[in-house]
Protein backbone atom coordinates (compact mmCIF):
# COMPACT_ATOMS: atom_id res chain seq x y z
CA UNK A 1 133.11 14.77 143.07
CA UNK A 2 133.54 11.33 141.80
CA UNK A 3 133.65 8.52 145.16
CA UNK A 4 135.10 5.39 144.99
CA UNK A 5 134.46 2.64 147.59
CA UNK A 6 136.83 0.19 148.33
CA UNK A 7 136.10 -1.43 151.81
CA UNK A 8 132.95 -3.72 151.34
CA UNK A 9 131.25 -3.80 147.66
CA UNK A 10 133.49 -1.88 145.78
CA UNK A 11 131.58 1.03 143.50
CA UNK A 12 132.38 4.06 141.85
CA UNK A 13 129.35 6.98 141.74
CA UNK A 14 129.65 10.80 140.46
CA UNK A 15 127.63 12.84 142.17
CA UNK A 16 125.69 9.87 143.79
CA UNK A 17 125.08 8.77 140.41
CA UNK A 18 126.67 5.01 140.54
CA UNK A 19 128.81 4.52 136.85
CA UNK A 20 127.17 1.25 135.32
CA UNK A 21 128.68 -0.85 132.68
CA UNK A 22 132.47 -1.42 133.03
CA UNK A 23 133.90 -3.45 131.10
CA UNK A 24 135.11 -6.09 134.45
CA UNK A 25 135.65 -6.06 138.11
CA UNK A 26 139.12 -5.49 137.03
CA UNK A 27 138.42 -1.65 136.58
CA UNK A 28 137.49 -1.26 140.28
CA UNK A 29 140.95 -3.60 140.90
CA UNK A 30 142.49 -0.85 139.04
CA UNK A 31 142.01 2.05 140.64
CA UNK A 32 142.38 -0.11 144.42
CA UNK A 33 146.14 -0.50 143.40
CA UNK A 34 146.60 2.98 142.22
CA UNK A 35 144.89 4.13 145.48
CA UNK A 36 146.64 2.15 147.62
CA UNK A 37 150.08 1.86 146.09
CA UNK A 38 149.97 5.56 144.66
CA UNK A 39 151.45 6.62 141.17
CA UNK A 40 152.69 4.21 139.18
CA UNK A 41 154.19 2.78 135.66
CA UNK A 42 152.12 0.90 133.16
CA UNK A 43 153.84 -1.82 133.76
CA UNK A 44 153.80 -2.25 137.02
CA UNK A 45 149.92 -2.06 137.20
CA UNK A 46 149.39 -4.24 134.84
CA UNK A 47 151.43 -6.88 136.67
CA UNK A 48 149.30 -6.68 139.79
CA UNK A 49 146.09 -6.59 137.66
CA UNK A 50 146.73 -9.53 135.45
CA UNK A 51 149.87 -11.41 136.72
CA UNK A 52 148.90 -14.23 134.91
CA UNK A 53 148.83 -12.44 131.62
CA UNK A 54 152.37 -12.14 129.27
CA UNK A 55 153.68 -8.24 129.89
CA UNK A 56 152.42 -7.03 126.42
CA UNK A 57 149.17 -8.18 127.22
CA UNK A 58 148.78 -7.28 130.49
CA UNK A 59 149.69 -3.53 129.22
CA UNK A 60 147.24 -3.84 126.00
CA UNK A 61 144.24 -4.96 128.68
CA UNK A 62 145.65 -2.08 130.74
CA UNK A 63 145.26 0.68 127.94
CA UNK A 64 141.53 -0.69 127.12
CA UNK A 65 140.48 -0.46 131.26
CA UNK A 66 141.96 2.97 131.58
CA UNK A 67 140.44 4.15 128.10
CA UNK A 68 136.87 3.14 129.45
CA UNK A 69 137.29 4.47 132.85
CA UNK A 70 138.58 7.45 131.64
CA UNK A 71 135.61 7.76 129.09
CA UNK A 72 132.65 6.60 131.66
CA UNK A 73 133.79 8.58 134.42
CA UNK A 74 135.72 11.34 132.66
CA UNK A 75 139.33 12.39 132.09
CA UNK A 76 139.95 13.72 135.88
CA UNK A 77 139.55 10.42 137.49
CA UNK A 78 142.62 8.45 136.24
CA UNK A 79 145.89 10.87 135.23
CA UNK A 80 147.87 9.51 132.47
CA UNK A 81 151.96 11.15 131.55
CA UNK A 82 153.59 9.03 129.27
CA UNK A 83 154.97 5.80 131.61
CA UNK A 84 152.77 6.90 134.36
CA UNK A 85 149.29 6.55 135.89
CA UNK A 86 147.90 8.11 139.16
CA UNK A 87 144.45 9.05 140.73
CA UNK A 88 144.30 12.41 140.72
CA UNK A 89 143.34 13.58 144.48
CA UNK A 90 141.38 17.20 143.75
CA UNK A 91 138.16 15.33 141.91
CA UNK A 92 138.09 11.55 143.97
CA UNK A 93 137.39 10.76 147.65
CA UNK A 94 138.37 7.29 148.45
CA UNK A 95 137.84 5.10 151.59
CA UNK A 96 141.45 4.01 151.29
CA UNK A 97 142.62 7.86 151.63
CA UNK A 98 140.36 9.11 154.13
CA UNK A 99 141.68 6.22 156.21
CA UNK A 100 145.35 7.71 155.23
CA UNK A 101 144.00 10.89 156.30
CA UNK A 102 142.83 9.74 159.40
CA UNK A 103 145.66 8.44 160.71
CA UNK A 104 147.60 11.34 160.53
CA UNK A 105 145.15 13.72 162.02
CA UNK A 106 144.79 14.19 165.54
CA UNK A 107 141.11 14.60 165.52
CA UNK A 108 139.34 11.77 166.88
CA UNK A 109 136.14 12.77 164.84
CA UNK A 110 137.96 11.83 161.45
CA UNK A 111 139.32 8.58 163.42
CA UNK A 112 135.48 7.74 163.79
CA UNK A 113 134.66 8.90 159.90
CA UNK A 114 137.00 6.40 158.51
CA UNK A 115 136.77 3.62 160.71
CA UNK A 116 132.83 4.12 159.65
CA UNK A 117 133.50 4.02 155.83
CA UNK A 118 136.52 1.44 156.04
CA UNK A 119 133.82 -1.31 157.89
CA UNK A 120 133.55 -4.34 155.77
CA UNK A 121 136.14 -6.45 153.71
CA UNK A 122 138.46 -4.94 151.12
CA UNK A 123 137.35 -5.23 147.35
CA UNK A 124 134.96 -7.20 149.04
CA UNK A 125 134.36 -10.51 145.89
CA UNK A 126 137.65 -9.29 144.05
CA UNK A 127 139.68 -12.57 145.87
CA UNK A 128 139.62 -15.40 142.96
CA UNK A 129 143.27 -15.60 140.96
CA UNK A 130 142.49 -14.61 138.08
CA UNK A 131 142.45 -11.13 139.31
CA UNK A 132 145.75 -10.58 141.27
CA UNK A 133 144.86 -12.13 144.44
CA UNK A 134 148.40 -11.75 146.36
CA UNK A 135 148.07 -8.33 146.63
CA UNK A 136 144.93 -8.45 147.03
CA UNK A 137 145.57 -10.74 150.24
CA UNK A 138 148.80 -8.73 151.47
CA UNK A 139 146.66 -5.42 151.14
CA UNK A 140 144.21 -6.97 153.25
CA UNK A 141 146.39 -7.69 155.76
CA UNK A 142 148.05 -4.48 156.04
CA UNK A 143 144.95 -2.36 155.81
CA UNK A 144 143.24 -4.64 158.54
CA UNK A 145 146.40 -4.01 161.01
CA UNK A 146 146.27 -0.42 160.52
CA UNK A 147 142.39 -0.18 160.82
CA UNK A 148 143.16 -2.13 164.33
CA UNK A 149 145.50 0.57 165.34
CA UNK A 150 143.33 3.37 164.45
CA UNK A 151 140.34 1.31 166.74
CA UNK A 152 143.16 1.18 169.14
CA UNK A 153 144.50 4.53 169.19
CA UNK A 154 140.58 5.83 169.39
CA UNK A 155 140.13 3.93 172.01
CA UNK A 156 142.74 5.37 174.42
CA UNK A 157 141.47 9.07 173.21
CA UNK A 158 137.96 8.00 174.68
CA UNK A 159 139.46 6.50 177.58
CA UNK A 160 141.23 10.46 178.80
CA UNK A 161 138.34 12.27 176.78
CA UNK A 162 136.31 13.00 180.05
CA UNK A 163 139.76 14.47 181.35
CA UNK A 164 140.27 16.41 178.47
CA UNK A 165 136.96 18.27 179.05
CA UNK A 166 136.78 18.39 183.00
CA UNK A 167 140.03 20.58 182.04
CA UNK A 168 138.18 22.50 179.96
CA UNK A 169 140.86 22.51 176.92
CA UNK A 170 140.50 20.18 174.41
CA UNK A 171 143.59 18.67 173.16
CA UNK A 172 145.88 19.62 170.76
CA UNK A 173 148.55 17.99 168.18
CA UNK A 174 151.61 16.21 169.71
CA UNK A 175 155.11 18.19 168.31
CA UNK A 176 156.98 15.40 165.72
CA UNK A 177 160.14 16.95 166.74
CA UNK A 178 161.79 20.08 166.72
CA UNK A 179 160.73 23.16 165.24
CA UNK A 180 163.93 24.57 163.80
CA UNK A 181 164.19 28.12 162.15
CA UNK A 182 160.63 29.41 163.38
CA UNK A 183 161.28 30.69 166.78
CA UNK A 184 160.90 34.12 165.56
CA UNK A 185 157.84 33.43 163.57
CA UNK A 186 156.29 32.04 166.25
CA UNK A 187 156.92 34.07 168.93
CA UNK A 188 155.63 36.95 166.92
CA UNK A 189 152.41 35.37 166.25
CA UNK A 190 151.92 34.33 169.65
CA UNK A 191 152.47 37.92 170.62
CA UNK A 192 150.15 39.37 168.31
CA UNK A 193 147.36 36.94 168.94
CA UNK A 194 147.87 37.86 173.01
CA UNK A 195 147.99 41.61 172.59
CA UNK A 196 144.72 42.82 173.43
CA UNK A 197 143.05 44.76 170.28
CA UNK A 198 144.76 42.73 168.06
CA UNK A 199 143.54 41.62 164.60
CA UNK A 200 140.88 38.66 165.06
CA UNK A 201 141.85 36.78 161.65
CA UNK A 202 145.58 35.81 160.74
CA UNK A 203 146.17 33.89 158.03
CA UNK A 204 149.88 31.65 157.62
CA UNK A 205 149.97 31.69 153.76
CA UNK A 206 153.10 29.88 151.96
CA UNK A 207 153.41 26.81 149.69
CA UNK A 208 152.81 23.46 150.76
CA UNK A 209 155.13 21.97 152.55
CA UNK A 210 156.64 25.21 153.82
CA UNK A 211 155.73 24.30 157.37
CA UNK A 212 152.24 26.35 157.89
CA UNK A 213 150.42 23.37 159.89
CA UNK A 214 153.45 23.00 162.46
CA UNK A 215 153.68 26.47 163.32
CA UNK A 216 150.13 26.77 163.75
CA UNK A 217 149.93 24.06 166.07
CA UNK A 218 153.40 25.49 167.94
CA UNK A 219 151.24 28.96 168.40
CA UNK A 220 148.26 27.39 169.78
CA UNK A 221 150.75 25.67 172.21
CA UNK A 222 152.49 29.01 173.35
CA UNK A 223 148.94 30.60 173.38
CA UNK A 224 147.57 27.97 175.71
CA UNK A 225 150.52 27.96 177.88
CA UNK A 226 150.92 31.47 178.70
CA UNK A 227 148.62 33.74 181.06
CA UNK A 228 146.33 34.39 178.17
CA UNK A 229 142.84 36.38 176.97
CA UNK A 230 142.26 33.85 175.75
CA UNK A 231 139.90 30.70 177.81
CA UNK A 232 139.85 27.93 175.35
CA UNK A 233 142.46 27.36 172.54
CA UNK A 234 141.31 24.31 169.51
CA UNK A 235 142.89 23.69 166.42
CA UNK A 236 140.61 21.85 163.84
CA UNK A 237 142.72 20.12 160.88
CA UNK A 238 140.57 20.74 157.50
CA UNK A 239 142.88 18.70 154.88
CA UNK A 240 140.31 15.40 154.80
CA UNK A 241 137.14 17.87 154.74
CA UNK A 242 135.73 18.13 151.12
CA UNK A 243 132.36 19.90 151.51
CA UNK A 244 131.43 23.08 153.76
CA UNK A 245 128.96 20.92 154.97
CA UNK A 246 131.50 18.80 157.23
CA UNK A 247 133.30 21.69 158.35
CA UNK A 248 130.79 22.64 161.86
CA UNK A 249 131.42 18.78 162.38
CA UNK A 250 135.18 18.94 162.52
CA UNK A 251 135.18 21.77 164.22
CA UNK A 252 132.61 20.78 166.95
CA UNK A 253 135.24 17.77 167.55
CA UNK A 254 138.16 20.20 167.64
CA UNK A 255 135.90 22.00 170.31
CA UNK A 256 136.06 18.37 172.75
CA UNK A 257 131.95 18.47 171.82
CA UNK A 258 130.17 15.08 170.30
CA UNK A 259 128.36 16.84 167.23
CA UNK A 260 124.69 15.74 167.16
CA UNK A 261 121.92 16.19 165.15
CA UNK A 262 122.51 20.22 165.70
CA UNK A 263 126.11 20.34 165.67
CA UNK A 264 126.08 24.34 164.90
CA UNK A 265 124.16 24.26 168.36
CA UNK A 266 127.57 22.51 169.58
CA UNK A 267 129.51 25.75 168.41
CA UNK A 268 127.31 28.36 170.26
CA UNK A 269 127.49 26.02 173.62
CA UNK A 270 131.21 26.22 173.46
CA UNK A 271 131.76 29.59 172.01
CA UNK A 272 129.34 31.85 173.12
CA UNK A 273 130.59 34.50 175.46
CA UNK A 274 133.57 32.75 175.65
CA UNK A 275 137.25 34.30 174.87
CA UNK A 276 138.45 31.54 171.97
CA UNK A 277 141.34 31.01 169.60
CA UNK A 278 140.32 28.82 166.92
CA UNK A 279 143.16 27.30 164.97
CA UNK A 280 141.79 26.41 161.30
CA UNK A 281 144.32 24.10 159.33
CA UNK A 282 144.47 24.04 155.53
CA UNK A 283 141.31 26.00 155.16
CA UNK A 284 141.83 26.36 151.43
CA UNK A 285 140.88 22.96 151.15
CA UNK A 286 136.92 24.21 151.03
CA UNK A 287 136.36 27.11 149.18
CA UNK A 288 133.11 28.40 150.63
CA UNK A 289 134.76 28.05 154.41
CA UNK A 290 136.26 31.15 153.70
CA UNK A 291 132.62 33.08 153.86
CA UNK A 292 131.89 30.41 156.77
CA UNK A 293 134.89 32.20 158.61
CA UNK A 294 133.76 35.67 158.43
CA UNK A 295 130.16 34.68 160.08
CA UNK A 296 132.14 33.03 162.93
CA UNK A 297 133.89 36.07 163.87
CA UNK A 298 130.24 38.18 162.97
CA UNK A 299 128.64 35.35 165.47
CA UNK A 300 131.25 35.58 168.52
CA UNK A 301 132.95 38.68 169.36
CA UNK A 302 135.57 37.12 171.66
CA UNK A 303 136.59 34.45 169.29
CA UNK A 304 139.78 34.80 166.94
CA UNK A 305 140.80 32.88 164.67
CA UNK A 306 144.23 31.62 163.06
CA UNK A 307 144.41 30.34 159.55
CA UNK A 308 147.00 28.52 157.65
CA UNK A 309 146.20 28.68 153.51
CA UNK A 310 148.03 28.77 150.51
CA UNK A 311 146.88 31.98 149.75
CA UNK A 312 144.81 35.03 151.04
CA UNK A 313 141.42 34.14 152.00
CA UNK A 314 140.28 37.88 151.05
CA UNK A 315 138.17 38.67 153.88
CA UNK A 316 137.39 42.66 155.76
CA UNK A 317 140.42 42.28 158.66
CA UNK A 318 142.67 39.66 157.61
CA UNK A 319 146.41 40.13 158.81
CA UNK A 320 148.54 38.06 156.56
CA UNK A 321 151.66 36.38 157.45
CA UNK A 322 153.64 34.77 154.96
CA UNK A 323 155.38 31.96 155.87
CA UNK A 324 158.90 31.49 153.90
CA UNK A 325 161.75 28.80 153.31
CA UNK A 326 164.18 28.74 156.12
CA UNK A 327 167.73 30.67 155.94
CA UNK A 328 170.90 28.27 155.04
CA UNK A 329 171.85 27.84 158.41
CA UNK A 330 168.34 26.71 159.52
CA UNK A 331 167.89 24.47 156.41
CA UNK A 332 171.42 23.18 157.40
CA UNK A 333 170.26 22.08 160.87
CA UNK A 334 166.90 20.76 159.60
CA UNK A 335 168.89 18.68 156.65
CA UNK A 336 171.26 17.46 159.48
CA UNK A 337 168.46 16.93 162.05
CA UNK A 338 166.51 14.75 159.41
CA UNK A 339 169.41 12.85 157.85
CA UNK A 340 170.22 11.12 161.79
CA UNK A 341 166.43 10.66 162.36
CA UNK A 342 166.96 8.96 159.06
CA UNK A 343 169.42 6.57 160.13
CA UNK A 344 172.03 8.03 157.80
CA UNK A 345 175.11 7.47 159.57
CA UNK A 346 178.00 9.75 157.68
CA UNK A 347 176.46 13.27 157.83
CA UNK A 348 178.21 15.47 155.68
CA UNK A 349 180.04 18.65 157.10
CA UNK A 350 178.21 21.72 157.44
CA UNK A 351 179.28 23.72 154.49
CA UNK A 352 177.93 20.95 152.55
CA UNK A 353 175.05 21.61 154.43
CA UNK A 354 174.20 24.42 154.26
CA UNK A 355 175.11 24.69 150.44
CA UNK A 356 172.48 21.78 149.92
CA UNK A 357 170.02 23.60 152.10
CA UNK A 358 170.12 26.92 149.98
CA UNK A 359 170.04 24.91 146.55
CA UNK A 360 166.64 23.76 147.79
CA UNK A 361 165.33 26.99 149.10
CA UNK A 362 165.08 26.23 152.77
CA UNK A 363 161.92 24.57 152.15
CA UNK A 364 160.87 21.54 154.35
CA UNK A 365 159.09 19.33 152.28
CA UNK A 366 162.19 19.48 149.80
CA UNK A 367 164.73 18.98 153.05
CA UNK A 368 162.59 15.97 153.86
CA UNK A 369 162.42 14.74 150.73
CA UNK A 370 166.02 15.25 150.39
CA UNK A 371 167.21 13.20 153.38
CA UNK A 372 164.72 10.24 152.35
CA UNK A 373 166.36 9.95 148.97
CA UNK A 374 170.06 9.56 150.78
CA UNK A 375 168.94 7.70 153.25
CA UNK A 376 168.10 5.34 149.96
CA UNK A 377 171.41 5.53 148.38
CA UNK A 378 170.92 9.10 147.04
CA UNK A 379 173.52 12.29 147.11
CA UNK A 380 173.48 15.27 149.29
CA UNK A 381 176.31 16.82 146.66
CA UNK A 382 174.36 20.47 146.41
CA UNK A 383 174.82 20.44 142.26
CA UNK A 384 172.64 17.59 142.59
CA UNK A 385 170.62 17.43 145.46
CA UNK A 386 167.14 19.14 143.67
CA UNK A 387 167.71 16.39 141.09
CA UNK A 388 167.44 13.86 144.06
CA UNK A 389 164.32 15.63 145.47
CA UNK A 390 162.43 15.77 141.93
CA UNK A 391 162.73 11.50 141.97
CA UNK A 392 161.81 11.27 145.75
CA UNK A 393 158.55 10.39 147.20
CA UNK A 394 157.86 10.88 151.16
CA UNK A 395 156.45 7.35 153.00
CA UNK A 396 152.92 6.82 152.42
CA UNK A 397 152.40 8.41 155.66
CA UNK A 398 154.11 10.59 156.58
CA UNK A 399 152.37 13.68 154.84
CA UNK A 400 149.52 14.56 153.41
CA UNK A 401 148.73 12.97 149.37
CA UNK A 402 149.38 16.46 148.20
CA UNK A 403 153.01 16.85 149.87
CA UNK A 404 154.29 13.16 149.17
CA UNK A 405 156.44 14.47 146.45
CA UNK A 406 157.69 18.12 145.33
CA UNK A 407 155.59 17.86 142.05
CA UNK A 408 151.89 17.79 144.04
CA UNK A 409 152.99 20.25 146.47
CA UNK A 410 154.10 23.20 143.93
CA UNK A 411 150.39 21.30 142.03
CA UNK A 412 148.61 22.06 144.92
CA UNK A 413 149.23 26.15 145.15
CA UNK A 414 149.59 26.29 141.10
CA UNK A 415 145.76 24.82 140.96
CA UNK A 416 144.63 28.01 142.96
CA UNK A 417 146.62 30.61 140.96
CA UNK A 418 144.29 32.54 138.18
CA UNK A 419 144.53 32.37 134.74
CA UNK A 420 146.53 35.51 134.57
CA UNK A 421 149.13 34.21 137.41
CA UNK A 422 149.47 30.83 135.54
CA UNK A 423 150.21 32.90 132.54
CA UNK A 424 153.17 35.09 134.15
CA UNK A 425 154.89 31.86 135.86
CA UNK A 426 155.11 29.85 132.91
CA UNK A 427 156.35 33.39 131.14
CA UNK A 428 158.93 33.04 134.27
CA UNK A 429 160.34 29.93 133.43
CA UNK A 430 161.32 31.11 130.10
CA UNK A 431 163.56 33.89 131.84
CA UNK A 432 167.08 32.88 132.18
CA UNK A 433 167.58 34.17 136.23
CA UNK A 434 165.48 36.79 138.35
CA UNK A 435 163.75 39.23 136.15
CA UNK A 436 162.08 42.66 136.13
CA UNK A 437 158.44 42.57 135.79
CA UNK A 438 158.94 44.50 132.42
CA UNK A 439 160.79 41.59 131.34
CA UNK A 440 158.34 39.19 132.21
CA UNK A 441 155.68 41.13 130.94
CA UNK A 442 157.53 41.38 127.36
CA UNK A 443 157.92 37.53 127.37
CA UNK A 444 154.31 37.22 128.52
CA UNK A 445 152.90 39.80 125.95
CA UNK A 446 150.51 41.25 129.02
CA UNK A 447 150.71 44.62 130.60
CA UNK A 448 152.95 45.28 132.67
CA UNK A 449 150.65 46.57 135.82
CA UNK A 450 148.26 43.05 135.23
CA UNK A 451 151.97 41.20 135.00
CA UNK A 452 153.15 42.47 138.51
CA UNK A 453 149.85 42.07 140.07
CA UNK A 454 149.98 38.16 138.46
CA UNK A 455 153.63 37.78 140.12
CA UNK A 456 152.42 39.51 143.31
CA UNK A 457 149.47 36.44 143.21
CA UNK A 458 152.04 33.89 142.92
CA UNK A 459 154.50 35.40 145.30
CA UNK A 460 151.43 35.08 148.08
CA UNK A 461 151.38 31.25 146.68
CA UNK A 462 154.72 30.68 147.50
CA UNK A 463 155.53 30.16 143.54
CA UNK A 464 158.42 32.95 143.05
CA UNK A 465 160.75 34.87 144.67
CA UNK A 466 161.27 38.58 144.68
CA UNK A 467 164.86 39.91 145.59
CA UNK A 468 164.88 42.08 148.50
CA UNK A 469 167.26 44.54 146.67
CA UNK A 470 165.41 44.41 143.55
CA UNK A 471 161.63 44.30 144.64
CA UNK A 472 160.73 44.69 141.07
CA UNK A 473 162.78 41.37 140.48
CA UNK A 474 161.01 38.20 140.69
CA UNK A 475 162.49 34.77 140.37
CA UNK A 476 161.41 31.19 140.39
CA UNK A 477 162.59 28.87 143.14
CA UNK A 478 165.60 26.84 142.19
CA UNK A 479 164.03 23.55 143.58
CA UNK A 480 160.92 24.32 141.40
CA UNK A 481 162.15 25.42 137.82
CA UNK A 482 163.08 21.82 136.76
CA UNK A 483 159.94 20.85 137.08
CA UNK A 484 158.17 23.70 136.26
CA UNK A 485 159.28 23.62 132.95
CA UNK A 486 157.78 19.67 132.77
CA UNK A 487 154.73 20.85 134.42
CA UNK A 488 153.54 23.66 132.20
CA UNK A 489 154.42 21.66 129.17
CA UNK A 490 152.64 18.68 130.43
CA UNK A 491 149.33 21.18 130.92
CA UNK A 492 150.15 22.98 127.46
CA UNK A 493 150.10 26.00 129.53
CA UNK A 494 153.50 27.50 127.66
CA UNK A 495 153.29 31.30 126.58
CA UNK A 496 153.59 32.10 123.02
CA UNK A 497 157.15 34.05 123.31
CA UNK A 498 160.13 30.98 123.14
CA UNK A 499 162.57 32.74 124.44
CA UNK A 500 163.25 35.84 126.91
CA UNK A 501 165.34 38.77 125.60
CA UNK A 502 168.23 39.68 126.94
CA UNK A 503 167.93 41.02 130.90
């Protein structure tokens, strides 16, 4: 894991090995504005690094700081596609992101974590001119109010905290809104979680930004709220945890208990002999939680647990339930619902609607997306709406890194699909339209029973579609095959067939 600090004395360390010898201070300034400002063009970095520099110049020092960065700390750290540069989020953990992190979470615990790390002046030194210092300055500034309104926000939590455990619950995630479309999913994994006997383990698998996280936290709501088995409901969020180390930590918090020095102690006090529903968000995010998991429900009998995971987590009683892109008329009244919350004051009708809803699969992230781009002067016209989604970008805040635009969300399930899967979809983007699995596995050159276990992998992932009529008909999302096709070519990942035969 490489980790970059940007509040105080900036450094960059792999492993806790610190990376010596770049080239200027202007390297750390570097990867500040791509942390803080997100993806962006050559030339736009280079303008903030060296504004004092002609463009051509500013973009040759540009190529030589990336080149060495790239070559002291290795190709993962800085991502490079033609125009375009951008930290890439799987291998880095940066101050400036767990803060981003933080302030989206509702655990208090993480609220603590980056107010720690975030203590001290940014790019502490990195203020004289020659080195950009207007943004420097106005990043300052914006960083310190929003480090004031974390302190702020923390300190109201502590203020009810000793309510919030006289009551015996601790608390759970505000709703941002309605929930349209899940009723159903909801209510029937509220009921299954309440029936006595039930499975102890579900699991919410679907892409990213299908909407896992919000119907997690809409159970644990119901489940809390009705006359229940179960004594005390949590939900711990996982997506800023990097190491299975921090896990008993987060979930301690989650809990309403102060981890200590013994914070697995924490867990017993608050679990032991007591009937618990445990709400683990995003715990893909840690690969050796999933082992962690199945020792929980080994250690307490009376505690079950609900998962949300971009794939199965493969453990002995797991009940999976896939969680899939809304139906036209639900992504209809989530497009419309977003669009006024948007400010956008001509909504179109609801044929449009729901035409535009279907073209992008009923997925929320892509709705979102969608009704950010209009709201900016884009068009809702359904032959172009996934064209709009593929150029939008969600505020810096609003979601998650991984979900600010389409492309890291479908990169964020494709990065846990095998070899073999990863094979098959690109195979899939060659097919003109759904196709059998023995067309797929023709255009793939693979067997046909390793090419339907493949699409079965990426249909957990959220990556294809089968047809109900045909199940032996698979299909890529129409939102993703655009940039699917950019993707695998960008990762050299294309199969050696050019062409699918005729379906």
């Amino acid at each position: 894991m490489i980790l970059l600090t940007l509040f105080g004395r900036p450094d960059l360390s792999i492993d806790g090995a610190r990376i010596r010898g770049l080239r200027s201070r202007k390297a750390i300034h570097l990867l500040a504005v791509l942390a803080v400002d997100g993806p962006s063009s050559r030339k736009a970095a280079a303008a903030v690094v060296w504004p004092h520099l002609p463009e051509a110049q500013g973009r040759s020092e540009l190529a030589r700081i990336v080149h060495d960065l790239r070559l002291r700390a290795g190709p993962v750290l800085i991502s490079v596609a033609s125009d375009a540069l951008w930290l890439d989020s799987r291998f880095l953990d940066d101050d400036v992101t767990a803060l981003a992190m933080a302030e989206r979470s509702v655990d208090p615990g993480l609220w603590e974590q980056a107010l720690a790390r975030c203590d001290g002046e940014f790019l502490a030194g990195l203020g004289d001119p020659d080195t950009g210092n207007a943004w420097i300055e106005r990043t300052r500034r914006t960083l310190a109010d929003r480090l004031t309104a974390l302190r702020a926000r923390l300190a109201r939590h502590e203020r009810a905290f000793g309510r919030s455990l006289a009551a015996g619950q601790p608390r759970l995630p505000a709703p941002l809104g309605p929930l349209i479309g899940r009723d159903a999913l909801v209510e029937n994994v509220t009921d299954s979680l309440l029936e006595s006997g039930t499975p102890l383990l579900l699991n919410l698998i679907g892409l990213a930004g299908v909407g896992k996280s919000r119907v997690a936290a809409q159970v644990a709501t119901r489940v809390r709220a009705a006359p229940t088995r179960f004594e005390l409901v949590a939900l711990a969020d996982l997506a800023a945890v990097s190491s299975a180390d921090a896990v008993v930590e987060a979930v301690t918090r989650a809990l309403g208990e102060i981890p200590g020095a013994r914070p697995w102690q924490a867990l017993h006090r608050r679990l032991d002999g007591t009937a618990s529903l445990l709400v683990l968000d995003n715990v893909d995010r840690v690969g050796e939680l999933w082992s962690w998991c199945r020792d929980l429900l080994d250690d307490f009998p009376r505690l079950a647990l609900l998962t949300t995971s971009r794939r199965r987590l493969g453990l002995v009683g797991e009940v999976v339930v896939p969680v899939r892109g809304l139906t036209p008329a639900d992504a209809a009244a989530l497009l419309a619902h977003v669009l006024a919350r948007e400010g956008v004051a001509s909504v179109p009708d609801t044929r449009q609607l729901t035409r535009s809803g279907a073209r992008l699969d009923g997925l929320p992230l892509a709705i979102e997306l969608a009704a950010i781009a209009v709201a900016r002067g884009g068009d809702l016209d359904p032959d172009r709406v996934v064209e709009e989604v593929l150029h939008s970008r969600a505020r810096e805040h609003d979601r998650p890194r991984r979900q600010r635009t389409l492309r890291r969300a479908v990169d964020s399930s494709y990065v846990l699909a095998s070899p073999a899967a990863r094979h098959a979809f690109a195979a899939l983007t060659l097919c003109a339209g759904p196709s059998d699995v023995a067309v797929v596995a023709a255009v793939s050159g693979r067997p046909e029973a390793a090419t339907r276990a493949a699409l079965g992998e990426l249909l957990e992932l959220g990556l294809v579609h089968r047809l109900p009529e045909r199940p032996t008909r698979f299909d890529l999302p129409a939102v993703i095959v655009p940039l699917a096709r950019a993707y695998l070519v960008h990762r050299r990942e294309q199969p050696p067939a050019q062409r699918a035969p005729g379906d």
